[in-house]
Protein backbone atom coordinates (compact mmCIF):
# COMPACT_ATOMS: atom_id res chain seq x y z
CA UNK A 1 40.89 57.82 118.61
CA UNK A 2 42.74 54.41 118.40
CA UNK A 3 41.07 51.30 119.77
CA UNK A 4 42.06 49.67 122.78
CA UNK A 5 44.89 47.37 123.20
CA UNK A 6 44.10 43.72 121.93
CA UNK A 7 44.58 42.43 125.48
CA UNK A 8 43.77 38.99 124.87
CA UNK A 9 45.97 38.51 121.90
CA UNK A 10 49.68 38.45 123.36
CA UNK A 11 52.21 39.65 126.24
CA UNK A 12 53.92 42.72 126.33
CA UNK A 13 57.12 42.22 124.78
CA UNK A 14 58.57 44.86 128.40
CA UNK A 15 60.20 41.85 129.80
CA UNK A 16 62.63 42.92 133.05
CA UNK A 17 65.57 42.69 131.04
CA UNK A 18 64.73 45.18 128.85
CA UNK A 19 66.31 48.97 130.11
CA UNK A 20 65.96 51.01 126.98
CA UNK A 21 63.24 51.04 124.02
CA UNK A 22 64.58 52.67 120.40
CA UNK A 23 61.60 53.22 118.23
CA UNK A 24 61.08 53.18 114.18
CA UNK A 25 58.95 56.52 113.11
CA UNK A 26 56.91 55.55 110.11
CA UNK A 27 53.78 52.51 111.16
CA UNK A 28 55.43 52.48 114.59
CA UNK A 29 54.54 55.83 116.03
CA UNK A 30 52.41 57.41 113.03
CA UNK A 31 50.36 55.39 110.26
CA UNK A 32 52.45 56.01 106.95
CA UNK A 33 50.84 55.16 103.16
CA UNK A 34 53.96 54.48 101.00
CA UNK A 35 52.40 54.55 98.09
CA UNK A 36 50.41 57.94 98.29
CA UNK A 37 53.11 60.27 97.19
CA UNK A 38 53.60 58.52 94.46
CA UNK A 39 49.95 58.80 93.82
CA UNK A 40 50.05 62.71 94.14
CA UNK A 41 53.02 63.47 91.85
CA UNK A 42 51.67 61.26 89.51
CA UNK A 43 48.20 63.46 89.22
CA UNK A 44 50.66 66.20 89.37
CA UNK A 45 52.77 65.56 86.58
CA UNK A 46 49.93 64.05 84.77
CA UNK A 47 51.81 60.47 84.70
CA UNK A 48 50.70 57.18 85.55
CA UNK A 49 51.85 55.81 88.96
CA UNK A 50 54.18 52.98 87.40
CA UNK A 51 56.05 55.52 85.42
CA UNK A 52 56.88 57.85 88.40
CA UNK A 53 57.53 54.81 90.05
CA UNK A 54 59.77 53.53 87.93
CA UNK A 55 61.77 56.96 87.36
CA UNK A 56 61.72 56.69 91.69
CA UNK A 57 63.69 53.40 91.52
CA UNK A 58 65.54 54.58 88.84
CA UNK A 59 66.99 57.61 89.88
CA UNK A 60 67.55 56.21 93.41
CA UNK A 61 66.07 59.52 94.76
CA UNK A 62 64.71 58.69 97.97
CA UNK A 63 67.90 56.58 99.49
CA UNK A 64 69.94 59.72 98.31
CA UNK A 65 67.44 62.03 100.22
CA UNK A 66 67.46 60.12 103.15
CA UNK A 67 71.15 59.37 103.57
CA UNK A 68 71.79 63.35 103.51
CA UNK A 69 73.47 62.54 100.13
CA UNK A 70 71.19 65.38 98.91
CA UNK A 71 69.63 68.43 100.84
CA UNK A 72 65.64 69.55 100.79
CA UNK A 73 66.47 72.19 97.62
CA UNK A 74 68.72 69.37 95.95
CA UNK A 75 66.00 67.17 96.66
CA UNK A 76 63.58 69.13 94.98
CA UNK A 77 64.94 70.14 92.13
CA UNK A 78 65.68 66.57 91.47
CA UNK A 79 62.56 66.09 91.30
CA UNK A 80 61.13 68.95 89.07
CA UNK A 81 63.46 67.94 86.56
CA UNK A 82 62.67 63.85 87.28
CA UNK A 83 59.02 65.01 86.54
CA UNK A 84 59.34 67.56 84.07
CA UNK A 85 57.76 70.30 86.05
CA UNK A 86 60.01 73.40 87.10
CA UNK A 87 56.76 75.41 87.90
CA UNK A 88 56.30 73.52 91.08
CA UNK A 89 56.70 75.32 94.25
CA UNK A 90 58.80 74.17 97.13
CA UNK A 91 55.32 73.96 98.87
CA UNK A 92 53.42 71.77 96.31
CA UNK A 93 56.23 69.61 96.49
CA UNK A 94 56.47 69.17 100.19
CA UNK A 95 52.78 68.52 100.22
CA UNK A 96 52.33 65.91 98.14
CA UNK A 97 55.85 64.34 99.72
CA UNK A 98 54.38 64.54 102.88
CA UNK A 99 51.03 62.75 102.30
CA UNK A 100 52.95 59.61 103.21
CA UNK A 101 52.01 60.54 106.65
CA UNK A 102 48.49 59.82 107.91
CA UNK A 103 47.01 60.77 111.35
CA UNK A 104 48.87 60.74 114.00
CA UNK A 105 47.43 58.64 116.97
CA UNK A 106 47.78 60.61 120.20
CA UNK A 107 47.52 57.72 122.49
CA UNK A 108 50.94 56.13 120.66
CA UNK A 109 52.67 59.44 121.76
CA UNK A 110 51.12 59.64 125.27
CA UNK A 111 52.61 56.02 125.73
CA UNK A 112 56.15 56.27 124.40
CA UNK A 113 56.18 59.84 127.14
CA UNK A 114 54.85 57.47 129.86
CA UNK A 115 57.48 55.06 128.94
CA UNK A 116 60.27 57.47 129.11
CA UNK A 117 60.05 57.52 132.96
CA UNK A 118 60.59 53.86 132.92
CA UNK A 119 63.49 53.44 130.41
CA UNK A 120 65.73 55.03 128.13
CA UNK A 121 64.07 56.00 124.78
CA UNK A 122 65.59 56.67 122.11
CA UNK A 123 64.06 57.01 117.66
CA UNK A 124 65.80 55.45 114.56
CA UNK A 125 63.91 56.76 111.46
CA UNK A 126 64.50 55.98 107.63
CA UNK A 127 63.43 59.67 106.88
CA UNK A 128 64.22 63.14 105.33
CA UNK A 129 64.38 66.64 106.85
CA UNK A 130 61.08 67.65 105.21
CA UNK A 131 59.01 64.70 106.81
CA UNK A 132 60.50 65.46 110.26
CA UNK A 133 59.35 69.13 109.79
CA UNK A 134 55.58 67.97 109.17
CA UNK A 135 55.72 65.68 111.96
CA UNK A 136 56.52 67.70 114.15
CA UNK A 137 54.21 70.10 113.54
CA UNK A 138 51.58 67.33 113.85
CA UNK A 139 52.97 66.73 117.34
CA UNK A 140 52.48 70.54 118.27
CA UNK A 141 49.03 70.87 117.25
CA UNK A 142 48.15 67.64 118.77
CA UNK A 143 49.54 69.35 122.22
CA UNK A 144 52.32 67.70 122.25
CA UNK A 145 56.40 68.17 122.48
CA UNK A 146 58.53 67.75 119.14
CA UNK A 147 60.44 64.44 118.34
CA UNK A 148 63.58 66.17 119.71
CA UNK A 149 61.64 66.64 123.31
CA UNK A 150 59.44 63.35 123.63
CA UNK A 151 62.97 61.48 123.17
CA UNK A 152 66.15 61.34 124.94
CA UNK A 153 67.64 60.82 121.45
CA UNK A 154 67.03 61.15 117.93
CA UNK A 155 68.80 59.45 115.14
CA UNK A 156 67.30 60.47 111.65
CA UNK A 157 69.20 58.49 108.73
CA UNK A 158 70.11 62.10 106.71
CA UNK A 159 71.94 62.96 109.62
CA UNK A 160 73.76 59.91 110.48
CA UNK A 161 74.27 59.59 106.70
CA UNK A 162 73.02 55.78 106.93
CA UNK A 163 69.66 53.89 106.82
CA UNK A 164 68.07 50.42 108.01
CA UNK A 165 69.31 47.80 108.08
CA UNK A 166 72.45 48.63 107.59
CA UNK A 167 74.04 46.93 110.24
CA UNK A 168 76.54 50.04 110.92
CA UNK A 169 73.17 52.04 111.73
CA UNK A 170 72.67 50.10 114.75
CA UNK A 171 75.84 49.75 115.95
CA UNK A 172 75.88 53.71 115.68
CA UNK A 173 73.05 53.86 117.77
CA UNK A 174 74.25 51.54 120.16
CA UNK A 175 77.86 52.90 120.95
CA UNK A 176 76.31 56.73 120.74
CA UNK A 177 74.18 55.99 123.17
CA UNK A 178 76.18 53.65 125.40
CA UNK A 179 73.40 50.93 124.75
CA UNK A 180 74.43 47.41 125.35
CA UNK A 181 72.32 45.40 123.00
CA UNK A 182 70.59 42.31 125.03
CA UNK A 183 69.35 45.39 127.14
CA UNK A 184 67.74 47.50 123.98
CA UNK A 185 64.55 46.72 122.62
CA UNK A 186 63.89 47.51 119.06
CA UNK A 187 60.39 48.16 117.31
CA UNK A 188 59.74 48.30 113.86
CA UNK A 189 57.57 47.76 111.76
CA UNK A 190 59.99 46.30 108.85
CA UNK A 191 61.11 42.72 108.71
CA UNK A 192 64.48 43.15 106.73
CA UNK A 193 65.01 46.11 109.66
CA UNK A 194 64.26 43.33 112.58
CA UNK A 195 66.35 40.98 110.85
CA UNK A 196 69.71 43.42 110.98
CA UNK A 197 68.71 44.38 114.52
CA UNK A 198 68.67 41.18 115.60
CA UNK A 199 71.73 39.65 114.30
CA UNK A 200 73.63 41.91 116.58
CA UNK A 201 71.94 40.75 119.12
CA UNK A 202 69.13 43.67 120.13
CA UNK A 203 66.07 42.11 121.30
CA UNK A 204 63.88 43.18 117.73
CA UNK A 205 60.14 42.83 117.34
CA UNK A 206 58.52 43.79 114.57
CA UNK A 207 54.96 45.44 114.85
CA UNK A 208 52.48 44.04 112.68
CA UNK A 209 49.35 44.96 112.40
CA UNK A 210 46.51 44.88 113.44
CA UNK A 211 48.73 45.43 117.09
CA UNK A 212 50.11 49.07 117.63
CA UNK A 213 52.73 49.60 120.35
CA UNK A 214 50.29 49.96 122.52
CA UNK A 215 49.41 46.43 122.60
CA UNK A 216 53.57 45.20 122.32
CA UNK A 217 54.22 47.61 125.15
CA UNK A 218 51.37 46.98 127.47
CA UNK A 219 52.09 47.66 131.04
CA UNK A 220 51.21 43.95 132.88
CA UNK A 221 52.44 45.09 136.73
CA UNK A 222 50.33 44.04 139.08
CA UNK A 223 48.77 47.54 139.74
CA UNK A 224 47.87 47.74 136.22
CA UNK A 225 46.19 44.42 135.88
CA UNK A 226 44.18 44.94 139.06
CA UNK A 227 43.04 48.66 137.74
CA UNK A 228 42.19 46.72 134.70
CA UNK A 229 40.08 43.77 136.57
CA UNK A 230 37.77 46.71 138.26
């Protein structure tokens, strides 16, 4: 279970201006370690991590993936040959690609689904088909509705064919939705992401931890803070 909002440590960032909330996936809504599938296909392939890093960078393999510029098969196939490996099954590959995603902290959801009766809420996730897939299934065994449900809208980067921080991403977002930006607040937990938000004007805050969202998006009415006093 997640600790407790730090309530001493700042102000919810729900100010009355604010009508809709669009969410980053990945250290927003579930803990994500960047580095671990790199980790696993390098005890996979029996390299070190700064070689399959390097081939990662070099081959460009994970913008392609996530812009939709290459499908799950293309994606791993790329990657058996990348490695040197055409043994691996589509599962042992989707495995160790999904280890970038940790627990998922049920309180985070449970908050976002409160929220929803409050404003419009809407996700804009850097990811890839395969990742969405696990995700979701997390969500389901957790008790919980899919991505697709908990939100009025999704907006996965391989399916909008562009990624943060563009600034085209947003302004798809935005005009999709009929968003008007001063009204829209954006988390994530990226700075160069903020940054692009920002400039066009969306009110962006970045998470950082140790906060989660459910310290930046602490309910402060006054019902709440008497509940809280008792």
């Amino acid at each position: 279970m997640e600790s407790k909002p730090l309530k001493s440590t700042m102000s919810s960032v729900l100010t009355p201006a604010i009508k809709n909330i669009i969410f980053d996936l990945g250290d927003v809504i579930i803990p994500i370690d960047l580095r671990a599938p790199i980790r696993n296909f390098a005890v996979l392939s029996g390299m070190n991590e700064e070689d399959v890093e390097a081939l990662w960078q070099e081959h460009g393999l994970i913008l392609q993936f996530e812009t939709g510029l290459i499908d799950d098969a293309g994606f791993r196939q790329h990657l058996r040959t990348m490695l040197k490996n055409d043994a691996w099954a589509d599962e042992v590959i989707d495995t160790a690609w999904n280890t970038v995603l940790l627990e998922l902290p049920t309180e985070r959801v449970e908050r976002v689904r409160q929220l929803r009766g409050q404003y419009r809420i809407f996700l804009l996730s850097n990811t890839s088909s395969i990742h969405i897939q696990r995700v979701n299934q997390m969500l389901v065994a957790l008790g919980q509705p899919p991505l697709e449900a908990i939100f009025e809208r999704v907006f996965y980067s391989y399916e909008v064919r562009m990624a943060k921080p563009s600034p085209e991403i947003y302004q798809h977002v935005l005009s999709e939705a009929g968003l008007k930006a001063e009204e829209t607040l954006f988390l994530d937990d990226n700075a160069h992401n903020i940054r692009a938000a920002a400039e066009l004007g969306i009110q962006a805050v970045q998470v950082q931890p140790p906060l989660t969202i459910l310290d930046y998006l602490r309910d402060e009415s006054p019902d709440q803070n008497a509940a809280a006093a008792r």
